[in-house]
N, C-alpha and C. Protein backbone atom coordinates (compact mmCIF):
# COMPACT_ATOMS: atom_id res chain seq x y z
N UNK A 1 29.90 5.94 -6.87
CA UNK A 1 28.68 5.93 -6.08
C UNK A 1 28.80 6.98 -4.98
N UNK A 2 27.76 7.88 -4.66
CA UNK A 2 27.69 8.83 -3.77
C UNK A 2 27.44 8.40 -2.43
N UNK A 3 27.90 8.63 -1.22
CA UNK A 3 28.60 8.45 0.15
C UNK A 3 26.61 8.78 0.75
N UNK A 4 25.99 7.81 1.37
CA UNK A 4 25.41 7.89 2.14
C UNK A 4 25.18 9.21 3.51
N UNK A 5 23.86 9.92 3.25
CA UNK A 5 24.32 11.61 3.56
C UNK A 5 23.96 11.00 5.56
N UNK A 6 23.72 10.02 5.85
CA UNK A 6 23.70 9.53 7.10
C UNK A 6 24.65 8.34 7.82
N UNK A 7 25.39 8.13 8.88
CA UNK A 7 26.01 7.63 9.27
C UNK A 7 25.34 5.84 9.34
N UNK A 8 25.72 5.03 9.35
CA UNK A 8 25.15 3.72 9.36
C UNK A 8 23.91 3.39 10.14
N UNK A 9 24.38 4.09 11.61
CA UNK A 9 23.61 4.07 13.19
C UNK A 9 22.46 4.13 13.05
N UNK A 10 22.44 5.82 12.13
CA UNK A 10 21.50 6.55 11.99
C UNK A 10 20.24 6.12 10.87
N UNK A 11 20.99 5.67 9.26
CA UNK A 11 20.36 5.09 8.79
C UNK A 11 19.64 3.71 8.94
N UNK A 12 20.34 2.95 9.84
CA UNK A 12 19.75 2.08 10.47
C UNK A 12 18.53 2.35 11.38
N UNK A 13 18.49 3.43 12.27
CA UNK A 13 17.68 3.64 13.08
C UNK A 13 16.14 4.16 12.40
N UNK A 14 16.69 5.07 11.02
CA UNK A 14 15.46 5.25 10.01
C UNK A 14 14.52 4.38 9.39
N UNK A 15 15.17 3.59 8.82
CA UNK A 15 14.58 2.08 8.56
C UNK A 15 14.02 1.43 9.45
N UNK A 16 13.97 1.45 10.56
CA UNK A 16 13.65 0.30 11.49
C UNK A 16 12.55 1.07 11.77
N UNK A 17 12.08 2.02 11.95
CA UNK A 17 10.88 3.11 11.90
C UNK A 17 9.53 2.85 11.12
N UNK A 18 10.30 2.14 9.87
CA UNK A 18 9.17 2.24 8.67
C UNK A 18 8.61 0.68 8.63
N UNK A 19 7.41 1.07 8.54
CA UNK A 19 6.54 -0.54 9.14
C UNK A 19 5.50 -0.62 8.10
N UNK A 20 5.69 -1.76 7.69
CA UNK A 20 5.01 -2.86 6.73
C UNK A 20 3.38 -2.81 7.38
N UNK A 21 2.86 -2.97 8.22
CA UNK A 21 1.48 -2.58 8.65
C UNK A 21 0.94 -2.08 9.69
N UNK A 22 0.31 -1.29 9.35
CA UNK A 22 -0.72 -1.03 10.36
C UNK A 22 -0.19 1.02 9.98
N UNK A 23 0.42 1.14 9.05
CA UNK A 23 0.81 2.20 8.59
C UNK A 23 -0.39 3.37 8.34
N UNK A 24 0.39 4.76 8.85
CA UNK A 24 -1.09 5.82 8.91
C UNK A 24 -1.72 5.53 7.73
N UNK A 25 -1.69 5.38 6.55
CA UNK A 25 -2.56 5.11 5.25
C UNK A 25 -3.55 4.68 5.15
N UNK A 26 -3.17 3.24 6.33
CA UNK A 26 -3.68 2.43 6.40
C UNK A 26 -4.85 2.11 7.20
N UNK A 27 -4.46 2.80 8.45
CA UNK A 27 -5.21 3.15 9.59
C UNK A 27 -6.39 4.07 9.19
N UNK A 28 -6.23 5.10 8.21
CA UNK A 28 -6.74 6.01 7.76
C UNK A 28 -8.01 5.48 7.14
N UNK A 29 -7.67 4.20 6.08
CA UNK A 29 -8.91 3.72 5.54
C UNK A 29 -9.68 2.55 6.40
N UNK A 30 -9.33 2.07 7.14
CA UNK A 30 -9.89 1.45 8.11
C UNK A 30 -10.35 2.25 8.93
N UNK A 31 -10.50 3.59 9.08
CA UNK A 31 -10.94 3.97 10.23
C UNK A 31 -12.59 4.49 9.28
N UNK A 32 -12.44 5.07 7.92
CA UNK A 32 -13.56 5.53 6.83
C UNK A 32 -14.40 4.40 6.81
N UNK A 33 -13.77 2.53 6.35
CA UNK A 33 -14.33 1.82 6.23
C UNK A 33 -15.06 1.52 7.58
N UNK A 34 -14.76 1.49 8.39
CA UNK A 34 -15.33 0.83 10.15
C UNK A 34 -16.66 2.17 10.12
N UNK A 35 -16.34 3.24 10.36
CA UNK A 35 -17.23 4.15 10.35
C UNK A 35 -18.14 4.25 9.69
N UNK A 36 -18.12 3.63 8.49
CA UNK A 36 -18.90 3.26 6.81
C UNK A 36 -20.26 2.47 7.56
N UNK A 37 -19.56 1.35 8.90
CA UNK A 37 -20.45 0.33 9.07
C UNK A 37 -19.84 -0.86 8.56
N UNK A 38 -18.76 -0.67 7.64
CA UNK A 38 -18.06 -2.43 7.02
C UNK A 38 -17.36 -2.82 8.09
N UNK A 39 -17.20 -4.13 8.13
CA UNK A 39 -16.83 -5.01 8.90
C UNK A 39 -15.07 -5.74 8.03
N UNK A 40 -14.31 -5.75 8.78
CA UNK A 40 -13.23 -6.65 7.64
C UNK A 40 -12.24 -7.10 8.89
N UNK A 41 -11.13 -8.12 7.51
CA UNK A 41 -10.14 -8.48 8.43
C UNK A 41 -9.15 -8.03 7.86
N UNK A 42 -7.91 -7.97 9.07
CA UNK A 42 -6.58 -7.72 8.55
C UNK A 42 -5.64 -8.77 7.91
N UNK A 43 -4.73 -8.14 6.98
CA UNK A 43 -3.71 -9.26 6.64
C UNK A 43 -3.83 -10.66 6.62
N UNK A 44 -4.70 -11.58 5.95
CA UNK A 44 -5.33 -12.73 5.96
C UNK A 44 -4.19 -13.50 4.95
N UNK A 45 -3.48 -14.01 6.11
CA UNK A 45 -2.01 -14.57 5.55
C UNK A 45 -2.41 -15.62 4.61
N UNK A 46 -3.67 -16.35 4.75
CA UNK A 46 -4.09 -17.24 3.68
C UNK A 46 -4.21 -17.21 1.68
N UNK A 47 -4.37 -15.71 1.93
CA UNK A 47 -4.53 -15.09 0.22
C UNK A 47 -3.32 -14.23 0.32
N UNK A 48 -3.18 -14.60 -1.27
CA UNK A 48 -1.66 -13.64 -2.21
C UNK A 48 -1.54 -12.61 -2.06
N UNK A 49 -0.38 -12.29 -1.16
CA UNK A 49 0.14 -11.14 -0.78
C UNK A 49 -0.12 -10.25 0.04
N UNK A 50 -1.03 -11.21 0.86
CA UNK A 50 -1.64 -10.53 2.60
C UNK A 50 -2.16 -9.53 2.60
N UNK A 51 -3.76 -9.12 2.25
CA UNK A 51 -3.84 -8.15 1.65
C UNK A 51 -4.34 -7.14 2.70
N UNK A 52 -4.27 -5.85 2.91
CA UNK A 52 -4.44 -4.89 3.86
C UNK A 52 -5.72 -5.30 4.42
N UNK A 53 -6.37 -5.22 4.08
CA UNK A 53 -7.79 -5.56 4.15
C UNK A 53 -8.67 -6.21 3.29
N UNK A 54 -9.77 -7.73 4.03
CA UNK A 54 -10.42 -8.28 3.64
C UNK A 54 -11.63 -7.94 4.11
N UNK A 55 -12.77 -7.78 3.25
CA UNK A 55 -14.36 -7.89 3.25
C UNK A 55 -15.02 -9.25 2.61
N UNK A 56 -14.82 -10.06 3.20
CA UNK A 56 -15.12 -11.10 2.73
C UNK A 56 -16.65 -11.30 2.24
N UNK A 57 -17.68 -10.63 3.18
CA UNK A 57 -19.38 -10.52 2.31
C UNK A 57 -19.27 -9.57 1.10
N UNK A 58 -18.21 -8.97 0.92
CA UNK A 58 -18.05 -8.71 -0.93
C UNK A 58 -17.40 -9.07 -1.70
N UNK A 59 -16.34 -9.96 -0.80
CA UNK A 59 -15.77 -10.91 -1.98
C UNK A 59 -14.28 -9.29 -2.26
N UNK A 60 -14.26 -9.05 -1.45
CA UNK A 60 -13.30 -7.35 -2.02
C UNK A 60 -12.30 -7.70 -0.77
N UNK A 61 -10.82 -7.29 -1.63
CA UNK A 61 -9.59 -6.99 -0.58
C UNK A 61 -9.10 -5.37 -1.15
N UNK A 62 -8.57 -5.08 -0.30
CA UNK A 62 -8.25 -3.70 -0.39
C UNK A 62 -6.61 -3.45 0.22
N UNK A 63 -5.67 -3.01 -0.94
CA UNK A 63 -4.10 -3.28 -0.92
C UNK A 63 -4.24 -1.10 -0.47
N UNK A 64 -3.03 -0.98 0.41
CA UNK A 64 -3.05 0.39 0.63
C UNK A 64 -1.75 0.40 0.57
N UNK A 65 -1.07 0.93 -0.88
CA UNK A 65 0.26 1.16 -1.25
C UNK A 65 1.01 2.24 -0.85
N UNK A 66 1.78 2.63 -0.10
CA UNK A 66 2.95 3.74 -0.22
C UNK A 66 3.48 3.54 -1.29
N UNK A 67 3.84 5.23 -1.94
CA UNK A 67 3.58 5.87 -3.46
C UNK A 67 5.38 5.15 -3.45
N UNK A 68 6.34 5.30 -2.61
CA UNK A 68 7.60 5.16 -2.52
C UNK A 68 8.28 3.47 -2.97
N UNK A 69 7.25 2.38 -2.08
CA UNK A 69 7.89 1.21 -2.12
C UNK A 69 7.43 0.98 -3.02
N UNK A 70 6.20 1.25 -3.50
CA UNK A 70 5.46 0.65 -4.97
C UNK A 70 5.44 1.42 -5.42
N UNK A 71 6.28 2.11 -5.85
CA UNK A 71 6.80 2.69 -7.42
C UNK A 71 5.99 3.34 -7.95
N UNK A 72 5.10 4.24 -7.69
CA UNK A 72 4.07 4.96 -7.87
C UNK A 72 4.41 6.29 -8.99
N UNK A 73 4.45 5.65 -10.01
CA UNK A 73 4.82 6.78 -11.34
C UNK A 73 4.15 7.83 -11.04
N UNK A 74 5.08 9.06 -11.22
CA UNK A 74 4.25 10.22 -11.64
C UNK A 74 4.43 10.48 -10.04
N UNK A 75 4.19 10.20 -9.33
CA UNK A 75 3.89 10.51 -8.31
C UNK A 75 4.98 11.58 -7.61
N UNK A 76 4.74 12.67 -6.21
CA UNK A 76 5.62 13.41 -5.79
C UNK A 76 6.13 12.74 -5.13
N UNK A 77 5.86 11.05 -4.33
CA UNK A 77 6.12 10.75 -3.27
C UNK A 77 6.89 9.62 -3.80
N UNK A 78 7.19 9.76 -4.97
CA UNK A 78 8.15 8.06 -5.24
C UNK A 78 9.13 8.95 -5.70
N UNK A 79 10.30 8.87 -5.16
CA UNK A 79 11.61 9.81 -5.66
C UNK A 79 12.73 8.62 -5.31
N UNK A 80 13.09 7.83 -6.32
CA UNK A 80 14.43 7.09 -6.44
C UNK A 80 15.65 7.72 -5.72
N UNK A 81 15.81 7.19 -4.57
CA UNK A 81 17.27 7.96 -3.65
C UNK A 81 18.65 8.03 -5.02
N UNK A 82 19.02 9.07 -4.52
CA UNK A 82 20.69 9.36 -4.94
C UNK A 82 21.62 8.04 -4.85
N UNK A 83 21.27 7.40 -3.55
CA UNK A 83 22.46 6.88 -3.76
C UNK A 83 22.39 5.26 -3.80
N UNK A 84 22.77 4.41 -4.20
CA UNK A 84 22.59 2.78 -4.34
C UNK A 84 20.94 3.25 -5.33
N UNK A 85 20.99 3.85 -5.93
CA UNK A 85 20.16 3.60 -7.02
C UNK A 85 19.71 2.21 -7.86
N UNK A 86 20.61 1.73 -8.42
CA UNK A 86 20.20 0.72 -8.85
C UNK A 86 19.86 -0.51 -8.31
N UNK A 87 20.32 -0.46 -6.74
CA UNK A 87 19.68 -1.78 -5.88
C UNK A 87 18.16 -1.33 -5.55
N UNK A 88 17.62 0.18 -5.07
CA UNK A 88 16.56 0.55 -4.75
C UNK A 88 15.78 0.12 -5.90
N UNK A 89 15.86 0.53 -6.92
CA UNK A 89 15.32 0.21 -8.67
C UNK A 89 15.04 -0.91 -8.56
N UNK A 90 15.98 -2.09 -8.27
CA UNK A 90 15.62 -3.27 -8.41
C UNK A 90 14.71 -3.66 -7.08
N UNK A 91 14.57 -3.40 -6.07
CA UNK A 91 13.49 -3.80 -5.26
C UNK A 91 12.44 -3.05 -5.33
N UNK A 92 12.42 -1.84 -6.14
CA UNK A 92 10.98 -1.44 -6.34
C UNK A 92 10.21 -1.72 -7.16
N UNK A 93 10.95 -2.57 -8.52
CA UNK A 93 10.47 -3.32 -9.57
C UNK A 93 10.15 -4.45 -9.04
N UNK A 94 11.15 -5.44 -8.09
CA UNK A 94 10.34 -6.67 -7.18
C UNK A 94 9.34 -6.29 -7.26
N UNK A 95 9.26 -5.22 -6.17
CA UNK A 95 7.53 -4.49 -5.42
C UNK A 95 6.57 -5.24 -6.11
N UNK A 96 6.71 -4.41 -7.09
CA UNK A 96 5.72 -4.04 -8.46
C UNK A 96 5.21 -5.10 -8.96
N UNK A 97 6.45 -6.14 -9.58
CA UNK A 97 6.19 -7.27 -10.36
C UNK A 97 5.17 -8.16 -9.11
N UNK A 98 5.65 -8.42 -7.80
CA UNK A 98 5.28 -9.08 -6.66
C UNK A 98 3.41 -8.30 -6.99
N UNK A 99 2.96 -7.29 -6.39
CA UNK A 99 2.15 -6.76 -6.96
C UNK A 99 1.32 -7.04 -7.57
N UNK A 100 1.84 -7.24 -8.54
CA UNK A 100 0.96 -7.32 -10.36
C UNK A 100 0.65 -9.12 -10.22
N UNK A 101 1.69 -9.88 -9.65
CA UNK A 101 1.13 -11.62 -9.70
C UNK A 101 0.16 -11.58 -8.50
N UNK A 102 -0.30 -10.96 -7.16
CA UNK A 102 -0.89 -10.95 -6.40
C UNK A 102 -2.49 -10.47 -6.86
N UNK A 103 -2.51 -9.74 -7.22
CA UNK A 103 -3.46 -9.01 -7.83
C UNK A 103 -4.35 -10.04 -9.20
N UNK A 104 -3.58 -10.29 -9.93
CA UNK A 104 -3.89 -11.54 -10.90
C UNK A 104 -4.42 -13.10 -10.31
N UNK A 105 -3.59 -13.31 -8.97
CA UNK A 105 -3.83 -14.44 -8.43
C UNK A 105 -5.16 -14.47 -7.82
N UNK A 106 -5.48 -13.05 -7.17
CA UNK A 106 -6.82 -12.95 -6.46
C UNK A 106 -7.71 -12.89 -7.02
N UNK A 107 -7.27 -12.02 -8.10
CA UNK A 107 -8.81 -12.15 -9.45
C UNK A 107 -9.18 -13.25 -9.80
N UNK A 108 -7.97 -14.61 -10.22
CA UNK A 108 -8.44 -15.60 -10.50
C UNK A 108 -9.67 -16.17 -9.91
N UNK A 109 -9.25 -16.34 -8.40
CA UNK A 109 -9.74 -16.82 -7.20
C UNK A 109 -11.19 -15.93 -7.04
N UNK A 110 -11.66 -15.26 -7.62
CA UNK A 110 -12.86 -14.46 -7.94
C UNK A 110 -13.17 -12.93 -6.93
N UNK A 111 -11.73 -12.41 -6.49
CA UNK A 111 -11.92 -11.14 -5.78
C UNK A 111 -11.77 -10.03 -6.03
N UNK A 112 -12.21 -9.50 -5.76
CA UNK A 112 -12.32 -7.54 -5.87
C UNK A 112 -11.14 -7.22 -5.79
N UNK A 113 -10.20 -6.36 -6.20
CA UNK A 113 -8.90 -6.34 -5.81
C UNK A 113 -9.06 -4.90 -6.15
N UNK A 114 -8.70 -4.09 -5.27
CA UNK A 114 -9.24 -2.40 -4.69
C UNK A 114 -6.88 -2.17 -4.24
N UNK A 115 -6.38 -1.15 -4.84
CA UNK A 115 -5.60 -0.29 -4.83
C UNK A 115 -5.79 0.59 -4.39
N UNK A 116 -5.44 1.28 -2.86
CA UNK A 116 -5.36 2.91 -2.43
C UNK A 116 -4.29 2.69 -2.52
N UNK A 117 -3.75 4.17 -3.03
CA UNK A 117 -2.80 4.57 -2.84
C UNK A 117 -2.44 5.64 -1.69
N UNK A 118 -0.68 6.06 -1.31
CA UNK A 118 -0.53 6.59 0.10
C UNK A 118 -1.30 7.86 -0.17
N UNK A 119 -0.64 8.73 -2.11
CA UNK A 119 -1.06 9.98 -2.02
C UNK A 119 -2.71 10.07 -1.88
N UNK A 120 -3.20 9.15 -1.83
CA UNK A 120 -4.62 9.51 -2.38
C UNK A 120 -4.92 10.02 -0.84
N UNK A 121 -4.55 9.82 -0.10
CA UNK A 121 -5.23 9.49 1.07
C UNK A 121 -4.51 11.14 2.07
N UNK A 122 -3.48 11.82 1.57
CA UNK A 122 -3.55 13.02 2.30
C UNK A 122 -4.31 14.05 2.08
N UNK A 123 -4.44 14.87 2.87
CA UNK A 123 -5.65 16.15 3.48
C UNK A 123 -6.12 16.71 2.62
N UNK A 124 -7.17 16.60 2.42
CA UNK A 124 -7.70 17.56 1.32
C UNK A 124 -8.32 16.67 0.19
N UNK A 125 -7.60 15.59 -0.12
CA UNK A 125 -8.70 14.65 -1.03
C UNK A 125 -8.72 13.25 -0.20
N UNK A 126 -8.31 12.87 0.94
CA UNK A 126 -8.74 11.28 1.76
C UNK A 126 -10.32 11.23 1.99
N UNK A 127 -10.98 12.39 2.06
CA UNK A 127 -12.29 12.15 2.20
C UNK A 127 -13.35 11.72 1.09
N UNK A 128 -12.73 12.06 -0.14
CA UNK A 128 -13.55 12.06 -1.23
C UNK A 128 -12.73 10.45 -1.65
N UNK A 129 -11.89 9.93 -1.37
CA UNK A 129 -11.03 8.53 -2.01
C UNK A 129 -11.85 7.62 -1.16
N UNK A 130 -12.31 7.99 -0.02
CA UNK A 130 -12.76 6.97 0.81
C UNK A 130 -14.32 6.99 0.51
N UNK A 131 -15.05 8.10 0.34
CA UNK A 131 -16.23 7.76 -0.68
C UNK A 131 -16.54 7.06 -1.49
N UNK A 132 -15.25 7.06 -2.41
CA UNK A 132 -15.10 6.52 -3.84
C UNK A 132 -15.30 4.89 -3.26
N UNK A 133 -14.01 4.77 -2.45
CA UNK A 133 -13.92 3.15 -2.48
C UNK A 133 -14.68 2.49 -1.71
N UNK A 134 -15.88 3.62 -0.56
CA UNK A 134 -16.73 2.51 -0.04
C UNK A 134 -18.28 2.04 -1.10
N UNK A 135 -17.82 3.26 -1.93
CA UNK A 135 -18.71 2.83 -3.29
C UNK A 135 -18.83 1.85 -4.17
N UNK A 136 -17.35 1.81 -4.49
CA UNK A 136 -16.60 0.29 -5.07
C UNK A 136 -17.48 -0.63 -4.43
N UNK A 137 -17.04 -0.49 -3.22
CA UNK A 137 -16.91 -2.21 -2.53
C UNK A 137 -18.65 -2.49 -2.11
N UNK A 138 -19.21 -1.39 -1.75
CA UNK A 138 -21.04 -1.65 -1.99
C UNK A 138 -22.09 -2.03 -3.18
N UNK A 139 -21.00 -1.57 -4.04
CA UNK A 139 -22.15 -1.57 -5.25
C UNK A 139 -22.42 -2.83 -5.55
């Protein structure tokens, strides 16, 4: 196994950086949706898998994935680290699988279940993704 290219301190200090919500992605489509005129809530710990955003007068939640933790095939921004590979593998398949029962659970329950993704959302195409999905969620 290949030697960690950062000291513990340091990699520790990286991680502790990276935040579960309220992430630019995220901020990004909440700021399209608010401006849209929609109204929503955050993280509604009540439904599967806390979802970024709820619109509850459409019955629509809206999940805003980084391409990295959720395993975003194909993608430039999901690159499996060098090193502890196979523990990263296995929590990005968690991700995923976690994911895929959340998504199923909400549909049951009769909701819109809306995926942005991180890449969709940098410069140059975030304006046309946020079109798209305030389209989704109006129609």
């Amino acid at each position: 196994m290949m030697a960690d290219v950062h000291s513990k301190q340091v990699r520790s200090f990286n991680m502790s950086r990276i935040r579960s919500v309220n992430t630019k992605p995220e901020i990004t489509v909440r700021k399209g949706l608010f401006a849209a005129g929609l109204r929503f809530r955050l993280h509604d710990k009540k439904l599967p898998g806390k979802p970024d955003i709820v619109l509850r007068k459409y019955k629509t939640v809206v999940f805003v994935h980084g391409c990295f933790w959720h395993g975003h095939e194909g993608c430039r921004y999901y690159v499996i680290p060098k090193t502890r590979t196979e523990w990263w593998q296995n929590k990005i398949n968690r991700n995923k699988e976690l994911d895929s029962q959340h998504v199923k659970s909400l549909k049951e329950q009769g909701w819109d279940v809306i995926v942005i993704r991180e890449c969709e959302l940098k410069q140059g195409i975030a304006e046309s993704t946020l079109k798209n999905l305030i389209k989704k969620i109006t129609r």
